[in-house]
Structures are given as C-alpha cells and as structure tokens.
N, C-alpha and C. Protein backbone atom coordinates (compact mmCIF):
# COMPACT_ATOMS: atom_id res chain seq x y z
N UNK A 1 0.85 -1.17 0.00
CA UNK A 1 0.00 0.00 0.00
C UNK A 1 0.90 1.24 0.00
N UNK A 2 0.78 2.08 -1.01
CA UNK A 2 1.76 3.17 -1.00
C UNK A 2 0.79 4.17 -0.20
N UNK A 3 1.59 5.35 0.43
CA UNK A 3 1.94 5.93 1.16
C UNK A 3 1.19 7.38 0.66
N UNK A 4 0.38 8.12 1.08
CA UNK A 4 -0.35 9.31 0.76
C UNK A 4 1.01 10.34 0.39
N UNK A 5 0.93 10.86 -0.25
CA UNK A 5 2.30 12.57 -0.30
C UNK A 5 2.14 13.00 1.21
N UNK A 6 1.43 13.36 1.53
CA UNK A 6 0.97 14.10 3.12
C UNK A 6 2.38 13.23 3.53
N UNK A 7 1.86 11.80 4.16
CA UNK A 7 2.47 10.89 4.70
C UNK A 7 3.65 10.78 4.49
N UNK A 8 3.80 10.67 2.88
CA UNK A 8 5.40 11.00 2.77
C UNK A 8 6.32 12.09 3.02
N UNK A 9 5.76 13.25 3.14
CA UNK A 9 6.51 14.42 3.56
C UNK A 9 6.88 14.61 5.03
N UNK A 10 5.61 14.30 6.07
CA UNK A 10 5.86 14.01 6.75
C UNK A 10 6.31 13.16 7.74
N UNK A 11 7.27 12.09 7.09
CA UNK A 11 8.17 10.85 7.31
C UNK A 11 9.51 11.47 6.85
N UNK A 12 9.39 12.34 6.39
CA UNK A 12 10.82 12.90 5.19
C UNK A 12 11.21 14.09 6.47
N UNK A 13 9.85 14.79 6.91
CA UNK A 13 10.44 15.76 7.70
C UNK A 13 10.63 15.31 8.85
N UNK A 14 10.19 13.86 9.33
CA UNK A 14 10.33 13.83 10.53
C UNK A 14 12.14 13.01 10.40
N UNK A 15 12.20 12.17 9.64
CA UNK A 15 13.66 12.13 9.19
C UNK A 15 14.89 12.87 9.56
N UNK A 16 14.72 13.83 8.46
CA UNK A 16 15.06 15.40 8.94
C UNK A 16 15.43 15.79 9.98
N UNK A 17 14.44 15.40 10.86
CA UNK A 17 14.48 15.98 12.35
C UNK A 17 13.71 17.42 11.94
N UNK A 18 13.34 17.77 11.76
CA UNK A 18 12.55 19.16 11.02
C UNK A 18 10.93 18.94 11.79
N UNK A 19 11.03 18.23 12.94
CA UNK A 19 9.49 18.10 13.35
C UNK A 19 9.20 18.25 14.81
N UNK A 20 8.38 18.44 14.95
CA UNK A 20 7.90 18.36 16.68
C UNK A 20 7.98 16.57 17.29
N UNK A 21 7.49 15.95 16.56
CA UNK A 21 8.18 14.18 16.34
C UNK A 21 9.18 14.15 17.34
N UNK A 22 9.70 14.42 15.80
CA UNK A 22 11.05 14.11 15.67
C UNK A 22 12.04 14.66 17.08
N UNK A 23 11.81 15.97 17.25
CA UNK A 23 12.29 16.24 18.72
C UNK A 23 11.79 15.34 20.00
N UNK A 24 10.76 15.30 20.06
CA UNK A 24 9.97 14.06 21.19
C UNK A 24 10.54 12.80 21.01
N UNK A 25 10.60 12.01 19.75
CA UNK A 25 11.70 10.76 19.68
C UNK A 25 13.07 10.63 20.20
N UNK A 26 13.73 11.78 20.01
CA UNK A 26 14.91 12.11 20.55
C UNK A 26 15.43 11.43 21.55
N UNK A 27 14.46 11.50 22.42
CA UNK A 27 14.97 10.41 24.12
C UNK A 27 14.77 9.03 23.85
N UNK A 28 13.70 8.78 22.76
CA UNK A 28 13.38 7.11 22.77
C UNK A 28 15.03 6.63 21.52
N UNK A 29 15.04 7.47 20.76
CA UNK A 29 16.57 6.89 20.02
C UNK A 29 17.96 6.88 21.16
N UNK A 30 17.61 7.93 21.70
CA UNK A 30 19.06 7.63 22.73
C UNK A 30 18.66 6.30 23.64
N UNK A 31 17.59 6.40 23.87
CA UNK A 31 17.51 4.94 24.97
C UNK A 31 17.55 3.37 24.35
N UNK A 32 17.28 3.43 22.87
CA UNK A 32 17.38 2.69 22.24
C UNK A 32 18.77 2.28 21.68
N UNK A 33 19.89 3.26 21.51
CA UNK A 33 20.98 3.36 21.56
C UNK A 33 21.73 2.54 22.61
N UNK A 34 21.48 3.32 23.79
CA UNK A 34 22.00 2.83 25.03
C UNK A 34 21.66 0.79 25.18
N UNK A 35 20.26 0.66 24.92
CA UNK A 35 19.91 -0.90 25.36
C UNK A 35 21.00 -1.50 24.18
N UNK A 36 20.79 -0.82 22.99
CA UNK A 36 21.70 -1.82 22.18
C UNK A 36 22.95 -1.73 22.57
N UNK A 37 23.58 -0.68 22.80
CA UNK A 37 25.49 -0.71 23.13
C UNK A 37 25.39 -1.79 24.50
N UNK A 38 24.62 -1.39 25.56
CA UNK A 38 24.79 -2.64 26.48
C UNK A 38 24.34 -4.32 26.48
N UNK A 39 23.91 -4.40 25.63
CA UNK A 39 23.11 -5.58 25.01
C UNK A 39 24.59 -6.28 23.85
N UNK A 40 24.94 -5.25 22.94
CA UNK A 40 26.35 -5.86 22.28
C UNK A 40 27.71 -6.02 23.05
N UNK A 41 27.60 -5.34 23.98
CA UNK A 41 28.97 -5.55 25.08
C UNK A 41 28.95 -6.70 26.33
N UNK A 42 27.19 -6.92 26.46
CA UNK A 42 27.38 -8.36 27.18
C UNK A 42 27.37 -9.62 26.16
N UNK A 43 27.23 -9.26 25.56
CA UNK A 43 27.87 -10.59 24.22
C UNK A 43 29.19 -10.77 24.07
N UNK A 44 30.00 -9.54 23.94
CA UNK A 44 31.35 -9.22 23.66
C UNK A 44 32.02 -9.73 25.41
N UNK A 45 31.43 -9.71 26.21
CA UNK A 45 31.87 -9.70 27.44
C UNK A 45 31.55 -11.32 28.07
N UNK A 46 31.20 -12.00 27.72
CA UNK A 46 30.43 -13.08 27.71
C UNK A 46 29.21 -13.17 28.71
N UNK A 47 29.04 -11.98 28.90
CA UNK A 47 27.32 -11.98 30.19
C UNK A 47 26.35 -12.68 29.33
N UNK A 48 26.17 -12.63 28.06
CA UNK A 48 25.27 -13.33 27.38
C UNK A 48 25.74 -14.25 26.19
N UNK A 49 25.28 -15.23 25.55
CA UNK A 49 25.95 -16.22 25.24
C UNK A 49 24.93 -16.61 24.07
N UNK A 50 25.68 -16.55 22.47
CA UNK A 50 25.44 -16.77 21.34
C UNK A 50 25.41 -18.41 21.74
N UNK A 51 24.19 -18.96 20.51
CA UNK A 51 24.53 -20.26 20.09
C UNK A 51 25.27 -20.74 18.60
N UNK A 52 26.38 -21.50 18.45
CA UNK A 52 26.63 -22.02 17.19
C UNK A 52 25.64 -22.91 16.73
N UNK A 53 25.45 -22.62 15.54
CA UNK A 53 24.34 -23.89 14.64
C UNK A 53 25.21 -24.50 13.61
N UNK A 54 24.67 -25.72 13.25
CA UNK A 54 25.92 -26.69 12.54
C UNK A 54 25.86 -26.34 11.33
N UNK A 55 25.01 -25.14 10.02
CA UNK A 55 24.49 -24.95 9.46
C UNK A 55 24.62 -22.79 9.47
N UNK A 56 25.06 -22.46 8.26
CA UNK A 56 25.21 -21.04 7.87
C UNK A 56 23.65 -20.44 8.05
N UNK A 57 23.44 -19.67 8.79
CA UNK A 57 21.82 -18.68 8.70
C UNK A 57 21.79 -17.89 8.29
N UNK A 58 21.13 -17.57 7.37
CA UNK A 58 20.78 -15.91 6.75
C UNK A 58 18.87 -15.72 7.17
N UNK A 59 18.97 -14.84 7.70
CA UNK A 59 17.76 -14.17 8.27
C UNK A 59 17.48 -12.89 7.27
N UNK A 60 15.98 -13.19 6.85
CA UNK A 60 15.70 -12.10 5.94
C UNK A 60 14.78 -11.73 6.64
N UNK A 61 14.58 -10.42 7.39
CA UNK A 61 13.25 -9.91 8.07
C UNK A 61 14.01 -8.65 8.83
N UNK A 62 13.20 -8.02 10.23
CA UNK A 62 13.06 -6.52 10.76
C UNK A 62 13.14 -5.74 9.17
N UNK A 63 12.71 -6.11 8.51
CA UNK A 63 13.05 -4.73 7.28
C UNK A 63 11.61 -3.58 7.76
N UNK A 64 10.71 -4.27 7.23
CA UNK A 64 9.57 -3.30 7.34
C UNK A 64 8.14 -4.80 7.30
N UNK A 65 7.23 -4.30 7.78
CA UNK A 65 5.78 -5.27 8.26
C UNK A 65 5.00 -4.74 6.90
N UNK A 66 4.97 -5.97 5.90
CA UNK A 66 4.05 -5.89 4.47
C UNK A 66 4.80 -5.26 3.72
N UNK A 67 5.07 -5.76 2.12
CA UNK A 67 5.17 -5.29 1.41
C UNK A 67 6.37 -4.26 0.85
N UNK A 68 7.60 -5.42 1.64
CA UNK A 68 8.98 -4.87 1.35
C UNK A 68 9.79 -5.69 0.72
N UNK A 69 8.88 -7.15 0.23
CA UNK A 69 9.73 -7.70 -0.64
C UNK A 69 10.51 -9.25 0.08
N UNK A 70 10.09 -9.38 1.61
CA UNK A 70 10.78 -10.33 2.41
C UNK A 70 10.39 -12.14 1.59
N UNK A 71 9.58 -12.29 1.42
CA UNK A 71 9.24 -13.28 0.62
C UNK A 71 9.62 -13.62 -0.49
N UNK A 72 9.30 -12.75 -1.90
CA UNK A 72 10.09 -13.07 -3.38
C UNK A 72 11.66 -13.14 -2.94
N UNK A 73 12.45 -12.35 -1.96
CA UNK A 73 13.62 -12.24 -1.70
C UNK A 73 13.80 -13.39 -0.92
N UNK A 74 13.22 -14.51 -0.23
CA UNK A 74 13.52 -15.29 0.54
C UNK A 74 13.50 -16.68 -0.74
N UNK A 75 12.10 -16.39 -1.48
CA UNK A 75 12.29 -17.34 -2.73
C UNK A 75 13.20 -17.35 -3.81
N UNK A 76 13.73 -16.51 -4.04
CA UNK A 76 14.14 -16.36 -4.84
C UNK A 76 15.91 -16.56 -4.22
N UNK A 77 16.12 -16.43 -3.09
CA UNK A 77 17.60 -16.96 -2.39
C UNK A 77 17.50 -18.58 -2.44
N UNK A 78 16.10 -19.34 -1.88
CA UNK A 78 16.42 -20.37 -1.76
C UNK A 78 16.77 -21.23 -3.17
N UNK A 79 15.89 -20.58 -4.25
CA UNK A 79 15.98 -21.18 -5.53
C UNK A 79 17.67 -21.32 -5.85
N UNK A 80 17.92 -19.88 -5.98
CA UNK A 80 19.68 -19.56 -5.76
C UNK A 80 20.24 -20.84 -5.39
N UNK A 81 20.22 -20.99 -4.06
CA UNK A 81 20.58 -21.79 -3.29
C UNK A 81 20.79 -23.28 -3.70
N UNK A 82 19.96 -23.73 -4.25
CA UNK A 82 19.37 -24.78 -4.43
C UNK A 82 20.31 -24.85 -6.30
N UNK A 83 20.33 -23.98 -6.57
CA UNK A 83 20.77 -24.10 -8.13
C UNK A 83 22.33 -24.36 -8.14
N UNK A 84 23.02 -23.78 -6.72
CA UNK A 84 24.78 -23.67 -6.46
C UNK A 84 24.94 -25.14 -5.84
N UNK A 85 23.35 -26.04 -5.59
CA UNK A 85 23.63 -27.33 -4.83
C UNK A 85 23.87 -27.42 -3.52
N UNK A 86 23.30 -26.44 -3.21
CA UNK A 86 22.67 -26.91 -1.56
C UNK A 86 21.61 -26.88 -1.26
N UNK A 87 21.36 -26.81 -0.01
CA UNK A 87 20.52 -27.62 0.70
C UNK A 87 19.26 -26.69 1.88
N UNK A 88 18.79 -25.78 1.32
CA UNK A 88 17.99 -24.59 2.13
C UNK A 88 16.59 -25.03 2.79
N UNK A 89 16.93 -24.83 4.16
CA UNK A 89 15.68 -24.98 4.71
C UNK A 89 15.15 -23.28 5.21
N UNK A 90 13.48 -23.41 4.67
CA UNK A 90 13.01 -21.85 5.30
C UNK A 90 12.10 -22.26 6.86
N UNK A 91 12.51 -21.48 7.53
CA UNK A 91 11.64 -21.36 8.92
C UNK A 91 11.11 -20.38 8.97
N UNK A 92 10.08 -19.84 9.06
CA UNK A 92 8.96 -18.84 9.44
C UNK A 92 7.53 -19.43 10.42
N UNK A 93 7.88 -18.07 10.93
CA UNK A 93 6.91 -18.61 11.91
C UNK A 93 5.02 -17.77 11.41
N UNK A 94 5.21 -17.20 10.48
CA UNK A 94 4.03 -17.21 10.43
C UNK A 94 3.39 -15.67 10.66
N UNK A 95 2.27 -15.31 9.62
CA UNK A 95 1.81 -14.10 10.19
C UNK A 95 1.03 -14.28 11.44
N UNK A 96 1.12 -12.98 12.44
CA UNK A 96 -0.04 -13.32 13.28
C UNK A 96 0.22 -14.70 14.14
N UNK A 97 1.27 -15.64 14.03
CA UNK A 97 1.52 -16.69 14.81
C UNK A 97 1.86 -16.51 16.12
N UNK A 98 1.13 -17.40 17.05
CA UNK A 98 2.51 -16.72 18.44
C UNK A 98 3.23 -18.18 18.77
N UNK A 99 3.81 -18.83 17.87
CA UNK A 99 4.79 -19.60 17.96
C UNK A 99 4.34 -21.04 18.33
N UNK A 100 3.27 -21.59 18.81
CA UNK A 100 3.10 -22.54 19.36
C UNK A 100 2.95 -23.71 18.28
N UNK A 101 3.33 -24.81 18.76
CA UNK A 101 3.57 -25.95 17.82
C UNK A 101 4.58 -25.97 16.86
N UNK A 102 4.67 -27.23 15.94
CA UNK A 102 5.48 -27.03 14.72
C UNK A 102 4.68 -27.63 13.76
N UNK A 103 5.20 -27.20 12.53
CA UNK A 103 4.59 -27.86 11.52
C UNK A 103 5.35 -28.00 9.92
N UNK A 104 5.83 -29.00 9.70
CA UNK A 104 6.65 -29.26 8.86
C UNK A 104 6.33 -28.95 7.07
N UNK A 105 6.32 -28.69 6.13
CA UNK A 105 6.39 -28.68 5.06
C UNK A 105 7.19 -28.76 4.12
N UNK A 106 6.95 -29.89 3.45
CA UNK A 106 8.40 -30.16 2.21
C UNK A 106 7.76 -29.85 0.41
N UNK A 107 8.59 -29.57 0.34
CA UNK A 107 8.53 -29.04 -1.25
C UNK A 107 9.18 -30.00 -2.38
C-alpha cells in the first residue's frame, strides 16, 4: 500500500528531524541506543551467550511489516541456493503466529 504525499513528507520531515516528532523521539533513540550498546557488550563480554548452529543462517526480516519484498527475496535466495547445490531450509513462523507448535512442510 503506497503511502499518501501528506504521509510522505511528513516521514521525510520527521527524518530530517525538522518536526515536533522528531524532537519528542529524541529520548526514545538515545535509549534505544543505550539498550543496544549494552546488550552488544554483554555478548562481547560473555554476560550473554550466542549459540553455534551446525548450518550457515541468513535471516531475511526486521526490514519493514508488508510489502517490502521479504518473501520473493527469501524465494528467490532459496531457488539460488538450491541451483549452487545446496541444501535450504526456510523457517517462518508465520503471520499473526505466536509460535506454538510445529509444523513441517516439504517441497
């Protein structure tokens, strides 16, 4: 769904910083800042602890919710994938899912 002009200008100015927004966000980007620098330094520090998987992951998603392309771009990798002779499995959990169960599908 594209985006009214209104809407777009005012996403452009709030960008900008050119907005009343945009000044009010101000504290939520610094705090958002802050959780991430302390969130990457207890990784770096070992307070929190990555898992290895036996298997390379590429995660296609946080881009944007509808209509940014996460799907043809996820099909169109695995096809890739699959053409260089390997072996791609997709996991998604689903619109609207809240995770419960599994459910397998083969192609």
């Amino acid at each position: 769904m594209p985006l009214s002009r209104a809407s777009t200008e005012s996403l452009a100015a709030l960008w900008r910083g050119r907005s009343l927004r945009a000044g009010l966000l101000l504290p939520v980007g610094g705090l958002f800042f802050a959780v991430s620098f302390l969130r990457r330094l207890a990784f770096r520090r070992g307070w929190l602890k990555s898992e290895r998987l036996p298997a390379p992951v590429v995660v296609v998603g946080n881009i944007v919710v509808g209509g940014a392309g996460k799907t043809p771009l996820t099909l169109w990798l695995a096809r890739r994938l699959l053409e260089l002779g390997r072996r791609p499995g997709i996991v998604s959990r689903g619109y609207g899912r809240d995770g419960a169960g599994v459910r397998a599908v083969g192609a």
